[in-house]
PDB file of N, CA and C in Angstrom:
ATOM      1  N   UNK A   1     169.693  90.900 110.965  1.00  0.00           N
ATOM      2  CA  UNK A   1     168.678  91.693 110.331  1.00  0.00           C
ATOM      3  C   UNK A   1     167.316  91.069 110.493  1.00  0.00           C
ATOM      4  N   UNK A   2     166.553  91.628 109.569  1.00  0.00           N
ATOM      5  CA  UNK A   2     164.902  91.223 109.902  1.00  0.00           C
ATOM      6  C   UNK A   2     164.246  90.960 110.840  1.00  0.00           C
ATOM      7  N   UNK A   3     163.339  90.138 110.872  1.00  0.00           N
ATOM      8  CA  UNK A   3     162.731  90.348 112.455  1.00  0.00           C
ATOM      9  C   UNK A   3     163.735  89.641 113.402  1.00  0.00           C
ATOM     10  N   UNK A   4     164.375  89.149 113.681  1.00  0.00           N
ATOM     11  CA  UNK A   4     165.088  88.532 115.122  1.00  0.00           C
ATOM     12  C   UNK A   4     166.147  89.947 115.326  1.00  0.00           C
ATOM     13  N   UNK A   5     166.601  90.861 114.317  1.00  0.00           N
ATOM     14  CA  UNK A   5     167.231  92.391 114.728  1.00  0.00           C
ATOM     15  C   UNK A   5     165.979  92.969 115.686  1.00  0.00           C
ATOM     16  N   UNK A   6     165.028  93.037 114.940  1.00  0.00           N
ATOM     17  CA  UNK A   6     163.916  93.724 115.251  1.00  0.00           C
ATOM     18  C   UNK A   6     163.611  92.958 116.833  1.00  0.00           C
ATOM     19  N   UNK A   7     163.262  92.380 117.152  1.00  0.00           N
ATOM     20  CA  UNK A   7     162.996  91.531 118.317  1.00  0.00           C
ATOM     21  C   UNK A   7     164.242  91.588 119.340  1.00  0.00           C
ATOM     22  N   UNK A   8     165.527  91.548 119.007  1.00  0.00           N
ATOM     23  CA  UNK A   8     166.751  91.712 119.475  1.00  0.00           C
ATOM     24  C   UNK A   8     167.009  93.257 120.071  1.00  0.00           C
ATOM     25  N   UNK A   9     165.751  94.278 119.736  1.00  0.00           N
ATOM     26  CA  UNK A   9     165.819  95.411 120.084  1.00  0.00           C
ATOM     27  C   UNK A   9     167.190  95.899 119.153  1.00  0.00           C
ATOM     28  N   UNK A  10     167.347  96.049 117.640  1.00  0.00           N
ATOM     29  CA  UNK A  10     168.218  96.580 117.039  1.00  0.00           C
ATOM     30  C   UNK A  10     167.535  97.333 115.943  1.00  0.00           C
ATOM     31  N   UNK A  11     165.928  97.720 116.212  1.00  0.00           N
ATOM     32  CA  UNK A  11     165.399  98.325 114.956  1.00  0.00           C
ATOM     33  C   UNK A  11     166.038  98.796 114.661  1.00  0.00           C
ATOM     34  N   UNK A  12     165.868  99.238 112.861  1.00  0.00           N
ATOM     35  CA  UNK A  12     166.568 100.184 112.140  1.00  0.00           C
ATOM     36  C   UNK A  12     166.137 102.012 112.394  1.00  0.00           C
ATOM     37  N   UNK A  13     167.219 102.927 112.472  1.00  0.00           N
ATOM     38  CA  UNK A  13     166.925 104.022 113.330  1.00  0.00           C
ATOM     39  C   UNK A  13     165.986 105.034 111.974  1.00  0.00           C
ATOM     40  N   UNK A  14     165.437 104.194 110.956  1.00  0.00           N
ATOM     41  CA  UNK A  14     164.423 105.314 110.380  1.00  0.00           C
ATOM     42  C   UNK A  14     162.865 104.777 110.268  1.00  0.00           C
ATOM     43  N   UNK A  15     162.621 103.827 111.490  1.00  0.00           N
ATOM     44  CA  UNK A  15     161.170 103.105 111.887  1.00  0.00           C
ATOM     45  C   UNK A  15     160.925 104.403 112.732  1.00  0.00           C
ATOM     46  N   UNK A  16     159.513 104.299 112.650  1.00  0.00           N
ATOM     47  CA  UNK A  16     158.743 105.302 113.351  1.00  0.00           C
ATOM     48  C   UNK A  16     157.598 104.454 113.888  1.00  0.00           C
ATOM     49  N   UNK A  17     157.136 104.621 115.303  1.00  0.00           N
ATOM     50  CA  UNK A  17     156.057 104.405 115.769  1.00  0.00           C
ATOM     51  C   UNK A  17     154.547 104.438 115.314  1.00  0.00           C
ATOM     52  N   UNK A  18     153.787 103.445 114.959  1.00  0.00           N
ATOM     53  CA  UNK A  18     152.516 103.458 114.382  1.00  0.00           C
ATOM     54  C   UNK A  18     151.530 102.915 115.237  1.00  0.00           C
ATOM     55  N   UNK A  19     150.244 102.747 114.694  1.00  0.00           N
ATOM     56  CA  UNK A  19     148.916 102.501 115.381  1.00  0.00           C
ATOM     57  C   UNK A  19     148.053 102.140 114.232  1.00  0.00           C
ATOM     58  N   UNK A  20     146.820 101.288 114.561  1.00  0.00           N
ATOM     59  CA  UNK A  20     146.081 100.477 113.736  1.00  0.00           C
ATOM     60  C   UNK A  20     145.085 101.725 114.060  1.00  0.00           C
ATOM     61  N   UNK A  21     144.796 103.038 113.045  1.00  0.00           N
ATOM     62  CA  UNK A  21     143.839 104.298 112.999  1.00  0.00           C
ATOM     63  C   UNK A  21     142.587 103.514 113.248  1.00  0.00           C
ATOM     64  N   UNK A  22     141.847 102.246 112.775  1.00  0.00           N
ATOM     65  CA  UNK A  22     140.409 102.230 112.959  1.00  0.00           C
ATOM     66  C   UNK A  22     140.467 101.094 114.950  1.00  0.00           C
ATOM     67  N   UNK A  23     141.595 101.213 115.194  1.00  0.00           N
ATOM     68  CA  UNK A  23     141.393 100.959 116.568  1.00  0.00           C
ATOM     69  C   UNK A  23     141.788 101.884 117.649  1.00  0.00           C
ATOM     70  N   UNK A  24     141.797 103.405 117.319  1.00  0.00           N
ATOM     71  CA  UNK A  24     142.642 104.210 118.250  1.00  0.00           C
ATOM     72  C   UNK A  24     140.982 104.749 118.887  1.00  0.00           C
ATOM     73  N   UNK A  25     141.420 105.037 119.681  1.00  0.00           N
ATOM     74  CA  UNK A  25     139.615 105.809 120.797  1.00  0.00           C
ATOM     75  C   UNK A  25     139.659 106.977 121.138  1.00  0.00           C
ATOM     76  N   UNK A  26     141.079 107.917 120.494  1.00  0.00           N
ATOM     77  CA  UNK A  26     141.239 109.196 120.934  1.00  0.00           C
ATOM     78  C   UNK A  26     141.471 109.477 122.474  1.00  0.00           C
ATOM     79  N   UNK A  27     142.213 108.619 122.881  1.00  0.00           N
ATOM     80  CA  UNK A  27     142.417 108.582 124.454  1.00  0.00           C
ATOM     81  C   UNK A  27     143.287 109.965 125.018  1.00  0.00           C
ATOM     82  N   UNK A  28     144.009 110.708 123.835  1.00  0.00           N
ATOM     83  CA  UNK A  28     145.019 111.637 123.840  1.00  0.00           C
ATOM     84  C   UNK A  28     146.012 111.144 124.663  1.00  0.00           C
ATOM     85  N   UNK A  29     145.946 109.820 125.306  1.00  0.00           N
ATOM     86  CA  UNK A  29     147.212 109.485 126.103  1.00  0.00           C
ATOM     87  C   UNK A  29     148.705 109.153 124.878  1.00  0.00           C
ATOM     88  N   UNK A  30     148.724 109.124 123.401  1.00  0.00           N
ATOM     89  CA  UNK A  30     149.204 108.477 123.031  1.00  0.00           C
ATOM     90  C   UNK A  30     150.911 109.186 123.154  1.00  0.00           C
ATOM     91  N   UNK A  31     150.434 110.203 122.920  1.00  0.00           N
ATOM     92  CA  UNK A  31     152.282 110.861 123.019  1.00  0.00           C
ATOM     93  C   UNK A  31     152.899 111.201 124.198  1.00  0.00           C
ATOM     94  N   UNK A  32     151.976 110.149 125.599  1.00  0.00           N
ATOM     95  CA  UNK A  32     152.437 109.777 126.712  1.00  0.00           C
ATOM     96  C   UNK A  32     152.739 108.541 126.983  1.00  0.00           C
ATOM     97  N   UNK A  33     151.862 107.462 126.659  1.00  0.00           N
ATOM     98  CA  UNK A  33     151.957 106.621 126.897  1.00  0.00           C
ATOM     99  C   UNK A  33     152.153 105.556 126.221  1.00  0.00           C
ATOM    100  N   UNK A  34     152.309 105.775 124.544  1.00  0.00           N
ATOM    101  CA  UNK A  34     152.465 105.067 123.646  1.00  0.00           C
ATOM    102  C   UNK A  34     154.039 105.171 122.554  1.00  0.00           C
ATOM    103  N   UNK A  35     153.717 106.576 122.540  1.00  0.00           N
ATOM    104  CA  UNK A  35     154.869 106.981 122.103  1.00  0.00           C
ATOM    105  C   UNK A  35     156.618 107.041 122.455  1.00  0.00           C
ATOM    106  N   UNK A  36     157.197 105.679 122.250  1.00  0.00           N
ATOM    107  CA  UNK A  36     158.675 105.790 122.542  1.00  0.00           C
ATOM    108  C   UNK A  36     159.644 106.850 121.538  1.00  0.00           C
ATOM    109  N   UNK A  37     159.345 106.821 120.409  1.00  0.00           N
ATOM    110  CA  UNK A  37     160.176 107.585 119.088  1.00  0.00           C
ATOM    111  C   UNK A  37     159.532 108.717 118.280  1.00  0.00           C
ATOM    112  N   UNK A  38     159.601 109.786 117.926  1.00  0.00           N
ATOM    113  CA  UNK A  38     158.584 110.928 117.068  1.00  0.00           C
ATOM    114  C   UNK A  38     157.530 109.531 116.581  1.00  0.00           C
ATOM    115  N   UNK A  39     156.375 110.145 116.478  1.00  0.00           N
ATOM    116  CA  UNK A  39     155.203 109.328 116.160  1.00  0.00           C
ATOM    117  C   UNK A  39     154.746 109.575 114.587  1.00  0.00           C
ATOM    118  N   UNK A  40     154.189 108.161 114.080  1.00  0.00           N
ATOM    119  CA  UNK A  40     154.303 108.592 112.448  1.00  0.00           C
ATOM    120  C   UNK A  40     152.470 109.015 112.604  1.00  0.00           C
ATOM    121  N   UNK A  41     151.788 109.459 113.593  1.00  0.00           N
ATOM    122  CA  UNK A  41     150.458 109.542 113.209  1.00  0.00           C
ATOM    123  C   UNK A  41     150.639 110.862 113.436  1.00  0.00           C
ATOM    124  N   UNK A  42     149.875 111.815 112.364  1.00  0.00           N
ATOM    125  CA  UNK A  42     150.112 113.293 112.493  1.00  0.00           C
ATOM    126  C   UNK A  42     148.165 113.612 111.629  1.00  0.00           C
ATOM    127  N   UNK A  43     148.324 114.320 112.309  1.00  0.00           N
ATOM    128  CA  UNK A  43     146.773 115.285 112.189  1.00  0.00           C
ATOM    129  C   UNK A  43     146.673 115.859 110.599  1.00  0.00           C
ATOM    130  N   UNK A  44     145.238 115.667 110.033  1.00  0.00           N
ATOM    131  CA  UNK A  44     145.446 115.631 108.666  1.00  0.00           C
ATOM    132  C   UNK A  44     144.275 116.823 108.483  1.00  0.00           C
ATOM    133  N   UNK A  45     143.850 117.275 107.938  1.00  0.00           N
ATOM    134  CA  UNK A  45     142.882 118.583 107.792  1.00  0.00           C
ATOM    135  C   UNK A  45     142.576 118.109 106.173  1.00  0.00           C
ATOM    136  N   UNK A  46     141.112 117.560 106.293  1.00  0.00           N
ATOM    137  CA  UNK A  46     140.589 117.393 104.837  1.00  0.00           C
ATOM    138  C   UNK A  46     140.015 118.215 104.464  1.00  0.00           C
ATOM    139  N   UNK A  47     140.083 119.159 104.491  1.00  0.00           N
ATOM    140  CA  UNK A  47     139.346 120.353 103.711  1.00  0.00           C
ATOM    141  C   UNK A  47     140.301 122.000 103.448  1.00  0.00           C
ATOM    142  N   UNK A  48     140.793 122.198 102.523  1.00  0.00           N
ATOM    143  CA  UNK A  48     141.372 123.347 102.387  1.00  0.00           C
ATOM    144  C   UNK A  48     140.705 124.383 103.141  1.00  0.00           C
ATOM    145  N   UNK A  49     139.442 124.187 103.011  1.00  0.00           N
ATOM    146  CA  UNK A  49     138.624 125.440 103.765  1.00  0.00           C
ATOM    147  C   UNK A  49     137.511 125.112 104.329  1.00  0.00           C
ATOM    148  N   UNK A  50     137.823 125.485 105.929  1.00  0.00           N
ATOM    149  CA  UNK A  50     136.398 124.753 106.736  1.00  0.00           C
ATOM    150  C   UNK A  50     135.500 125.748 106.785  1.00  0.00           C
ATOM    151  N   UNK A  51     134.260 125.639 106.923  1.00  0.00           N
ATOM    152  CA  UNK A  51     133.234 126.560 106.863  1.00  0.00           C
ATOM    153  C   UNK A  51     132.700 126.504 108.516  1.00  0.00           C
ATOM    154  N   UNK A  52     133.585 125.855 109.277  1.00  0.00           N
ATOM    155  CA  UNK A  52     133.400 126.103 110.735  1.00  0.00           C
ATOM    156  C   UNK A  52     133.882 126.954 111.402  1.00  0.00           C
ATOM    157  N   UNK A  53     134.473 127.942 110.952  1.00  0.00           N
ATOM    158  CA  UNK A  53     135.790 128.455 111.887  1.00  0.00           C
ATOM    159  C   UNK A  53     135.319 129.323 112.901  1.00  0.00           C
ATOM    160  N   UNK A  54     134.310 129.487 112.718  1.00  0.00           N
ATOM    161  CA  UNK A  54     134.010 130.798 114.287  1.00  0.00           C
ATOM    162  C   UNK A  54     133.924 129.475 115.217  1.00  0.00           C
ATOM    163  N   UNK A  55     133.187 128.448 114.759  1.00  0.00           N
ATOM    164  CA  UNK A  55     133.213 127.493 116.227  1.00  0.00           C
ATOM    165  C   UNK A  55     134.333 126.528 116.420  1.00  0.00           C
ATOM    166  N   UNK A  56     135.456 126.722 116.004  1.00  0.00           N
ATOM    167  CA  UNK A  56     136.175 125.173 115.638  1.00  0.00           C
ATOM    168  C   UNK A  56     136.422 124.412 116.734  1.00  0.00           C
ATOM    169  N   UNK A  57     136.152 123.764 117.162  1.00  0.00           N
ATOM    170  CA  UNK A  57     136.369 122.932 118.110  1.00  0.00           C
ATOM    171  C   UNK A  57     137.604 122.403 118.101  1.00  0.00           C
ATOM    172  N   UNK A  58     138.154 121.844 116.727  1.00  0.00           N
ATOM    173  CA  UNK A  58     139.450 120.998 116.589  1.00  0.00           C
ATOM    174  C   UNK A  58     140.308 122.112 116.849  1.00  0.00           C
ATOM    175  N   UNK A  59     140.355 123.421 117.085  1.00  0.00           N
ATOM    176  CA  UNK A  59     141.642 125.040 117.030  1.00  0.00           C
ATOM    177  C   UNK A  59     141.368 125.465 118.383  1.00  0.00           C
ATOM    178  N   UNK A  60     139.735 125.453 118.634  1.00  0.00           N
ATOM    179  CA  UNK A  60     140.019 126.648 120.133  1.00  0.00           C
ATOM    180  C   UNK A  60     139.825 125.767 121.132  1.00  0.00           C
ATOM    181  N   UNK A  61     140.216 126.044 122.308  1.00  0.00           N
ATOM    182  CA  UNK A  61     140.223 125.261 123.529  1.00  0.00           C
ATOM    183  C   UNK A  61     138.947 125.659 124.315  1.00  0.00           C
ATOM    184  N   UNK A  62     138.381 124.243 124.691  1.00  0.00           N
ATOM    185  CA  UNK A  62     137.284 124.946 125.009  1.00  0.00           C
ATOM    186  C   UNK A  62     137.069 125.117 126.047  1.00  0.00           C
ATOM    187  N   UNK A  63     135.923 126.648 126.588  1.00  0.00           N
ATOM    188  CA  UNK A  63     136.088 127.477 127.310  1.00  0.00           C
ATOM    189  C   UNK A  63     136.382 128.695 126.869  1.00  0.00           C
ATOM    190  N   UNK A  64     137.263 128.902 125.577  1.00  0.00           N
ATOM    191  CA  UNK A  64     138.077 129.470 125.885  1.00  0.00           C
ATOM    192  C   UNK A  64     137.515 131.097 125.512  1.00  0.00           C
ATOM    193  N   UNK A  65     137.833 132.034 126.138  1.00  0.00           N
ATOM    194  CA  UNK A  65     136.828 133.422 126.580  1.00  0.00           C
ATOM    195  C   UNK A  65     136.982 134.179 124.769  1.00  0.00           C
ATOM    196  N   UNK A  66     138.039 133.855 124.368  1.00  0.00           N
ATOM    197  CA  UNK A  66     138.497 134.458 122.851  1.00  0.00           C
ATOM    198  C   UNK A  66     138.677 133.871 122.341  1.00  0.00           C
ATOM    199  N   UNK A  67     138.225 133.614 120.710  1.00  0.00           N
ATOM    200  CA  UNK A  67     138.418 133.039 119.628  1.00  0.00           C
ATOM    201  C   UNK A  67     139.409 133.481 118.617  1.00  0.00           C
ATOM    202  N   UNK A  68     140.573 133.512 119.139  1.00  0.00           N
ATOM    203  CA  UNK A  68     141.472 134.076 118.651  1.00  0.00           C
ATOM    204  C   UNK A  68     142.567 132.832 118.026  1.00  0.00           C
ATOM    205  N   UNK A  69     143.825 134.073 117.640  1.00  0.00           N
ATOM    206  CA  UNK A  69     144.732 132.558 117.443  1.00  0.00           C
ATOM    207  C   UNK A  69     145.862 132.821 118.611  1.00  0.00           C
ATOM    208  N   UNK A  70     145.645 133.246 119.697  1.00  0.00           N
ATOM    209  CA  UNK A  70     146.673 133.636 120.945  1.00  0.00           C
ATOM    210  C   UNK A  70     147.125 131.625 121.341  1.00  0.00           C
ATOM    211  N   UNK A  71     147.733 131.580 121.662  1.00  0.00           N
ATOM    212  CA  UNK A  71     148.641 130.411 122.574  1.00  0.00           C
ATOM    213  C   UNK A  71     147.259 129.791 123.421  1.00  0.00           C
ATOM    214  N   UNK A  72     147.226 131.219 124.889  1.00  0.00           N
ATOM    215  CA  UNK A  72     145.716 130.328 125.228  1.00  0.00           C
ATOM    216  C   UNK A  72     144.748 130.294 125.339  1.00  0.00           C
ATOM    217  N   UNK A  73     144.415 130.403 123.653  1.00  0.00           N
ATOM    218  CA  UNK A  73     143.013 129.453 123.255  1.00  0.00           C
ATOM    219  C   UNK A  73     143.465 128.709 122.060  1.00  0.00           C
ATOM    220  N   UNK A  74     144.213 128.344 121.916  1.00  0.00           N
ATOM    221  CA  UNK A  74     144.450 127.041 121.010  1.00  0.00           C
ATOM    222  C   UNK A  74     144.285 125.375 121.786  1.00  0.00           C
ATOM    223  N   UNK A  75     143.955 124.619 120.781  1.00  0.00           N
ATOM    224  CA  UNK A  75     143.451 123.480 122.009  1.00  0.00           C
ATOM    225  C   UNK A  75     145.232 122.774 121.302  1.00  0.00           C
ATOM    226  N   UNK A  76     145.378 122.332 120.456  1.00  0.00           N
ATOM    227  CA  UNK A  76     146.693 122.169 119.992  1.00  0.00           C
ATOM    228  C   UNK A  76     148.106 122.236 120.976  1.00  0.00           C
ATOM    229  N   UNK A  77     148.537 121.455 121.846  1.00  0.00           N
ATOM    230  CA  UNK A  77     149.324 121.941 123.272  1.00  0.00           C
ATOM    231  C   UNK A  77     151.041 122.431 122.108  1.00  0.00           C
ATOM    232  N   UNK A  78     150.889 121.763 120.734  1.00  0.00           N
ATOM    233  CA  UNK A  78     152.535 122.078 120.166  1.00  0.00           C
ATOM    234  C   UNK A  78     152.100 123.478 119.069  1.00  0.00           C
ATOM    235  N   UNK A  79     151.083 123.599 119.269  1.00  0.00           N
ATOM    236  CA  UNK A  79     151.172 124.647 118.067  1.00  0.00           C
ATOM    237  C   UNK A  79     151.270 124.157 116.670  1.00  0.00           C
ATOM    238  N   UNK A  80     150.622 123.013 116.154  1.00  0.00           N
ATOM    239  CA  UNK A  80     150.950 122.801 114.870  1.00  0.00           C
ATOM    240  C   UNK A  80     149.709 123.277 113.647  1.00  0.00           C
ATOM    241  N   UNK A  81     148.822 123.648 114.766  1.00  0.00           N
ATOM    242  CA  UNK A  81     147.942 123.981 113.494  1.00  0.00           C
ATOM    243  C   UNK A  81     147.755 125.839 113.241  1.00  0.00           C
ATOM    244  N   UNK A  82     147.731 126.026 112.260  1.00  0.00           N
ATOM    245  CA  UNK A  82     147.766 127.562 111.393  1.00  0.00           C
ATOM    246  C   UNK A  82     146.693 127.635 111.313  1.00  0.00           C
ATOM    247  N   UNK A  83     146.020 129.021 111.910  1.00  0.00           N
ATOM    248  CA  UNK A  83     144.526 129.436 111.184  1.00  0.00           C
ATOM    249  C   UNK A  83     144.795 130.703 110.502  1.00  0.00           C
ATOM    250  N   UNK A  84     144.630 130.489 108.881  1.00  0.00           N
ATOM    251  CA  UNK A  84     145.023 131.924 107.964  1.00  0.00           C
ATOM    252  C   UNK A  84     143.657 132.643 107.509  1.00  0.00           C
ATOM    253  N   UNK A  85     142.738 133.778 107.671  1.00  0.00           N
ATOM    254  CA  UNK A  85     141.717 134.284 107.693  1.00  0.00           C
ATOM    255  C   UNK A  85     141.668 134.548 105.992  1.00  0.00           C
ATOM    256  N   UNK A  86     140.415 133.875 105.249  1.00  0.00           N
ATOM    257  CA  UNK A  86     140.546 133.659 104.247  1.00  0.00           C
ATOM    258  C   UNK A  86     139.192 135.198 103.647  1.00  0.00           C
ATOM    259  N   UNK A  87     137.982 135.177 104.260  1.00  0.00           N
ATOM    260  CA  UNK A  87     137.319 135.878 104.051  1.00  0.00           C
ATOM    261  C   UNK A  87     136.020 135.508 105.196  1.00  0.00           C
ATOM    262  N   UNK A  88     135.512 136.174 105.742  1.00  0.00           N
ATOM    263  CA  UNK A  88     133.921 135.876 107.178  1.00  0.00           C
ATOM    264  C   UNK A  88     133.461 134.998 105.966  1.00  0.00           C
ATOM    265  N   UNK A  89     133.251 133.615 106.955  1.00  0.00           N
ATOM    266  CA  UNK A  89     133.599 133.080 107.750  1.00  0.00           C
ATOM    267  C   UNK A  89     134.896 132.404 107.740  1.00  0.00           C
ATOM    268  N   UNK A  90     135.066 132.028 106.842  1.00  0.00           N
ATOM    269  CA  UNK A  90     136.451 131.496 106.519  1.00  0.00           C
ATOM    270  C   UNK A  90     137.698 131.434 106.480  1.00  0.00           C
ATOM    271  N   UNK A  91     138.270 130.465 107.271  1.00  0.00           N
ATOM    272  CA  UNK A  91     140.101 130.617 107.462  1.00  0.00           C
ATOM    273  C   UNK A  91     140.431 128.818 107.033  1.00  0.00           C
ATOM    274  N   UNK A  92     142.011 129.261 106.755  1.00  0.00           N
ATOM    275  CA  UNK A  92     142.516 128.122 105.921  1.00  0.00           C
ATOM    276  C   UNK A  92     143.408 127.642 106.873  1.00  0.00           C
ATOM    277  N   UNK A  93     143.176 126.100 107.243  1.00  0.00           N
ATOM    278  CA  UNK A  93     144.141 125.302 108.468  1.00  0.00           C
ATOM    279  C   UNK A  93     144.888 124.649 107.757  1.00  0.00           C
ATOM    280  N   UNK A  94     146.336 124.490 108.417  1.00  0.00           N
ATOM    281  CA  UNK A  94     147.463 123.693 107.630  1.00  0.00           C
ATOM    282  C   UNK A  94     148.146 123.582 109.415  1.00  0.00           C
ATOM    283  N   UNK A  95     148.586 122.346 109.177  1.00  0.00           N
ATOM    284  CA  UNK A  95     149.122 121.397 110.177  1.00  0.00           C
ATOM    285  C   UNK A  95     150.788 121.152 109.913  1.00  0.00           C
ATOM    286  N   UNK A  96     151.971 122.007 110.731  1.00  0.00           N
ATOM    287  CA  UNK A  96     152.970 121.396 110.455  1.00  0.00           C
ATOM    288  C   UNK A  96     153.488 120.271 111.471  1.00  0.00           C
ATOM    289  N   UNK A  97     153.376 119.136 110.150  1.00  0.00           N
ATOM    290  CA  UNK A  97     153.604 117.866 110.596  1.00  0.00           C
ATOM    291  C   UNK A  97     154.758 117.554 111.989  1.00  0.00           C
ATOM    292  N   UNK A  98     155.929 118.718 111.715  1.00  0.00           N
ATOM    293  CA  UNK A  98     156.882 118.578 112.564  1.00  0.00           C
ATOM    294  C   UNK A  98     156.381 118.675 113.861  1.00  0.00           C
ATOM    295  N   UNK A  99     155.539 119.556 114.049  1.00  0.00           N
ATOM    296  CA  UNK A  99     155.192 119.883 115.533  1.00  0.00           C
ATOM    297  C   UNK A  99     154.025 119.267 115.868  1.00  0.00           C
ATOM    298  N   UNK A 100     153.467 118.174 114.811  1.00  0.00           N
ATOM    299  CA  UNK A 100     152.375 117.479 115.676  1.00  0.00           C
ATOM    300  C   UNK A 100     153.028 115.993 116.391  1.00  0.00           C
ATOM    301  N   UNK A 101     152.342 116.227 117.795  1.00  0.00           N
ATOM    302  CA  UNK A 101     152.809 114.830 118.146  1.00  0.00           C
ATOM    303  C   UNK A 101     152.075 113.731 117.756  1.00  0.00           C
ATOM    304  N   UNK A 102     150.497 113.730 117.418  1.00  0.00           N
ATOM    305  CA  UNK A 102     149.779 112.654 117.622  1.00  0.00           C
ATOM    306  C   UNK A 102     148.483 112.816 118.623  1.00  0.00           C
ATOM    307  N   UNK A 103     148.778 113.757 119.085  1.00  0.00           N
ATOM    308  CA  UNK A 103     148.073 113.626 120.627  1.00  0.00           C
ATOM    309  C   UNK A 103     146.819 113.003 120.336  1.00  0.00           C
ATOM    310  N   UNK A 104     145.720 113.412 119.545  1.00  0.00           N
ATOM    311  CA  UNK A 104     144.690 114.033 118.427  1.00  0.00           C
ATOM    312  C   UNK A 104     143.585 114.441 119.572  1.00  0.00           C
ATOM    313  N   UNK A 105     144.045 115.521 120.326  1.00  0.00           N
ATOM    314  CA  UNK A 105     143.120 116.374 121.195  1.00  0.00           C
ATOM    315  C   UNK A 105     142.210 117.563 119.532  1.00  0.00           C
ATOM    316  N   UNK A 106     142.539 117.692 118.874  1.00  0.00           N
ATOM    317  CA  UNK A 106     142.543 118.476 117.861  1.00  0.00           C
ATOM    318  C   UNK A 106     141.211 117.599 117.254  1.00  0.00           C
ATOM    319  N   UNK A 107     141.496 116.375 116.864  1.00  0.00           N
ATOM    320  CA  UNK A 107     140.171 115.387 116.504  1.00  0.00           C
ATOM    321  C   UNK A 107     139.452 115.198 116.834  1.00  0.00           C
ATOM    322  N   UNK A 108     139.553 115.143 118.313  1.00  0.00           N
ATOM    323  CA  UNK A 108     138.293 114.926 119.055  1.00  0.00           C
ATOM    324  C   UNK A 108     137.271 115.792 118.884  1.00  0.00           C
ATOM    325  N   UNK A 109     138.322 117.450 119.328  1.00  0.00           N
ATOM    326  CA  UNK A 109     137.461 118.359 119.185  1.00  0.00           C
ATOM    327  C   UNK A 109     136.517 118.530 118.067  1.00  0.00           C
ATOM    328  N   UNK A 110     137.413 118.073 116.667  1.00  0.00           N
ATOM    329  CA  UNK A 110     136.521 118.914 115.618  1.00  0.00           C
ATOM    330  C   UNK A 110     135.590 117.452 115.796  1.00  0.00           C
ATOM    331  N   UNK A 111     135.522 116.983 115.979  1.00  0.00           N
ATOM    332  CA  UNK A 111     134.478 115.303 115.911  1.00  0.00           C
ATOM    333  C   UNK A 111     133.468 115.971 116.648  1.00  0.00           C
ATOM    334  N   UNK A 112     133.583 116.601 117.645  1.00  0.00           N
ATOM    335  CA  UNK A 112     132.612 116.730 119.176  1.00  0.00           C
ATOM    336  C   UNK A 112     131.901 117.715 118.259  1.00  0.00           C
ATOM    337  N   UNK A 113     131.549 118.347 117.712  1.00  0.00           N
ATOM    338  CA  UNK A 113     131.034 119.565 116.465  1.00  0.00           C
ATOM    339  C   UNK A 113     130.265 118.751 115.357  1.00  0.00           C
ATOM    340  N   UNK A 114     130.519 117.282 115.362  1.00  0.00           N
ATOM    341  CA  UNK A 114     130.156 116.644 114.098  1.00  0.00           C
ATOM    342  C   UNK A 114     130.730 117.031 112.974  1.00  0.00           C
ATOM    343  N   UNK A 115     131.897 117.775 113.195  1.00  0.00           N
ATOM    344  CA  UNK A 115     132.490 118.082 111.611  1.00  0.00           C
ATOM    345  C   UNK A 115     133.403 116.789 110.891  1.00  0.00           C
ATOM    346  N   UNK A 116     134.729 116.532 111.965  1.00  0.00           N
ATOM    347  CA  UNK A 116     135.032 115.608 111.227  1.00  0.00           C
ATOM    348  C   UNK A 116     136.406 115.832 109.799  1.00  0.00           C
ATOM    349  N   UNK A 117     136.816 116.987 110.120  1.00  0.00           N
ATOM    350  CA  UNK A 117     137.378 117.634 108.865  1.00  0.00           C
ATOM    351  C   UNK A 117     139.219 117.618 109.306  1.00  0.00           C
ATOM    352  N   UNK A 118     139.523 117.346 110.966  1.00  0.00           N
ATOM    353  CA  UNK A 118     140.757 117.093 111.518  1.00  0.00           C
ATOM    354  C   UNK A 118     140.422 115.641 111.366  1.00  0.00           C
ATOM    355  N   UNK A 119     141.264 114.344 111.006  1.00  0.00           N
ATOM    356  CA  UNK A 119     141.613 112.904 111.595  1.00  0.00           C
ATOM    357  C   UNK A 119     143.395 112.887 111.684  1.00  0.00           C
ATOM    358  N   UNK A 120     143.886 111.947 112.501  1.00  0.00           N
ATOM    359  CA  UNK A 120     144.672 111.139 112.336  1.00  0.00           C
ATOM    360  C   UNK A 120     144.992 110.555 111.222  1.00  0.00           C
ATOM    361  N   UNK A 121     146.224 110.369 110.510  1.00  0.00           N
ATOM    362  CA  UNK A 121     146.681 109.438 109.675  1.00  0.00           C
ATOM    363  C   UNK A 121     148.259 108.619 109.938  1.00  0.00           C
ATOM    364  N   UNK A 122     148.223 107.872 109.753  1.00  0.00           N
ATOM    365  CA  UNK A 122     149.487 107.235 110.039  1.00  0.00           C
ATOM    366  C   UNK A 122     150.164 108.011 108.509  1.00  0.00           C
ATOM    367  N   UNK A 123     151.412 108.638 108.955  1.00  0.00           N
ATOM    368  CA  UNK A 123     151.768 109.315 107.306  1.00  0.00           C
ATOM    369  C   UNK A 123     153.565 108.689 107.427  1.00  0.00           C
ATOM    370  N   UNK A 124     153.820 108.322 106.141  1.00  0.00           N
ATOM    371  CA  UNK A 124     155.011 107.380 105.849  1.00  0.00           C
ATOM    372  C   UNK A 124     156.148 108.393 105.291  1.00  0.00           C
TER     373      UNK A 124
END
């Protein structure tokens, strides 16, 4: 047990893959190149209700000709984030954890906007 299991390559099978959040750079390589096991960093939405949504950067892919919620214009490649139309301007995002990998293409975006309202969290 303990670390010489751990080192022995016998982790215990309910460890999940993590990352030090104030050293990640948003490389989106992570659920390629980092990720051996489901990843415990999943996309967090601090705001029940963003007041960005015609532009969201962190939802639509950009380019993309429609601002819709179709497949392609979502920037999201698993589909984990929900846009529910709350009232102009406003829609309500919720993230199911299951289907996020980590990527945080979703963060960047809403960052590139200066919003800031998608991050990463390592969640336990």
């Amino acid at each position: 047990g303990g670390m010489g299991g751990f080192i022995g390559g016998s982790a215990a099978k309910n460890t999940v893959w993590q990352l030090d959040p104030n050293k990640c750079v948003q490389c989106e390589r992570c659920s390629t190149h980092c990720v051996l096991t489901e990843s415990a960093v999943k996309c967090v939405h601090a705001y029940d209700v963003c007041g960005y949504c015609q532009l969201c950067g962190g939802y639509h892919r950009p380019g993309a000709k429609i601002q819709d919620t179709a497949a392609e214009n979502q920037l999201c490649p698993t589909g984990a984030i929900q846009r529910t139309y709350v009232e102009n301007p406003y829609y309500e995002y919720t993230i199911t954890e299951a289907l996020c990998n980590g990527c945080g293409k979703c963060v960047k975006g809403c960052g590139a906007f200066g919003n800031g309202s998608l991050y990463l969290q390592v969640r336990h």
